[in-house]
Protein backbone atom coordinates (compact mmCIF):
# COMPACT_ATOMS: atom_id res chain seq x y z
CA UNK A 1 167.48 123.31 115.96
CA UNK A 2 165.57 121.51 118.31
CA UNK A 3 162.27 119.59 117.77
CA UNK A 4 158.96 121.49 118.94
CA UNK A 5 158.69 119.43 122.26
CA UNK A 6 154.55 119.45 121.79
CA UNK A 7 154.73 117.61 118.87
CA UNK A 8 155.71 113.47 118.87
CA UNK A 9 158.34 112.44 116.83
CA UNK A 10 157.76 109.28 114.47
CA UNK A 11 161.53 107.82 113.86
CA UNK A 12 161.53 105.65 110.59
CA UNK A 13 163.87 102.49 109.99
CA UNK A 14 165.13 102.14 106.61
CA UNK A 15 163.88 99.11 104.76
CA UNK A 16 167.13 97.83 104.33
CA UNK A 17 168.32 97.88 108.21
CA UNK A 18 170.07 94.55 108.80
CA UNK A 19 167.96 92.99 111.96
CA UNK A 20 170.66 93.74 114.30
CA UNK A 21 169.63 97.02 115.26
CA UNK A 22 172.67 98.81 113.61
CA UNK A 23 170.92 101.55 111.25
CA UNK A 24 170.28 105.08 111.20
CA UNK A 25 166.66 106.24 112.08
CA UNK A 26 164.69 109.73 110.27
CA UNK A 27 162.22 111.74 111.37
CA UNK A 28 160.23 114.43 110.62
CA UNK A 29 160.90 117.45 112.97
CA UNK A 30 158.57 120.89 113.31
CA UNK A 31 161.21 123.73 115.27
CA UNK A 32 161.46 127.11 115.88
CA UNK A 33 162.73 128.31 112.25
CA UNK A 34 160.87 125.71 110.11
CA UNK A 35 160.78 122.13 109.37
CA UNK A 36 163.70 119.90 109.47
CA UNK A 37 164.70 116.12 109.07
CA UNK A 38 166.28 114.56 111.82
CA UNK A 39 168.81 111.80 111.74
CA UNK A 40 170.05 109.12 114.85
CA UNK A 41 172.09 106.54 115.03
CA UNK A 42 169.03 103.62 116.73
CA UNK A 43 172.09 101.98 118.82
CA UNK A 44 172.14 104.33 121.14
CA UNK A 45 168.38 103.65 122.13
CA UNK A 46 167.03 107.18 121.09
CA UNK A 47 169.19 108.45 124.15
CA UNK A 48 171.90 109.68 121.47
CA UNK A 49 172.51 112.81 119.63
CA UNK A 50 170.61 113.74 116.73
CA UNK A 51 171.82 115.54 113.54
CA UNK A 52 169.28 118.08 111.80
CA UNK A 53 168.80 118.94 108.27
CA UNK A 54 166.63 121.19 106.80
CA UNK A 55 165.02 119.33 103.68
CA UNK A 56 166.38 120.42 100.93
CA UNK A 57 169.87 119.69 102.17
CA UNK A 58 168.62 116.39 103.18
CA UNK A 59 166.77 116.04 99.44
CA UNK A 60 170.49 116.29 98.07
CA UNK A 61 172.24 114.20 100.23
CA UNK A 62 169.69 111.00 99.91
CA UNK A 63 169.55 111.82 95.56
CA UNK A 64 173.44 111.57 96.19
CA UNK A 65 173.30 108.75 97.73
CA UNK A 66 170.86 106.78 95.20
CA UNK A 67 173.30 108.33 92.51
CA UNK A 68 176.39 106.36 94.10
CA UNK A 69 177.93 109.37 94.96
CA UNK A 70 179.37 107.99 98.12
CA UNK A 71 180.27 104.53 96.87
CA UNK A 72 184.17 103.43 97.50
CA UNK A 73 184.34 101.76 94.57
């Protein structure tokens, strides 16, 4: 899906990005089918690819993630 190119995109940095410049970015997309949450890695300058979710996918993945469902350990 790609992002309605009449509306801006506002990329959000997690709170917890080291000050580096090494973290993953969001954003709220409007496309073609619906809405959709778009994820970049901010290294790459906003020149890089982006991954798209629609929200409830992305809704599981981040309660997941607060659950420690991807921890190593």
């Amino acid at each position: 899906m790609r992002p309605d190119s009449t509306s801006p995109i506002h990329w959000r940095t997690s709170a917890h990005s080291v000050a580096n410049g090494t973290c993953v970015e969001i954003a709220r997309l409007a496309g073609p089918i619906g809405p959709a949450i778009g994820v970049r890695d901010s290294t790459h300058g906003g020149n890089g690819p982006m991954l798209t979710f629609h929200p409830t996918e992305w809704r599981a993945f981040t309660a997941r993630a607060r659950a420690g469902g991807f921890d190593l350990a």
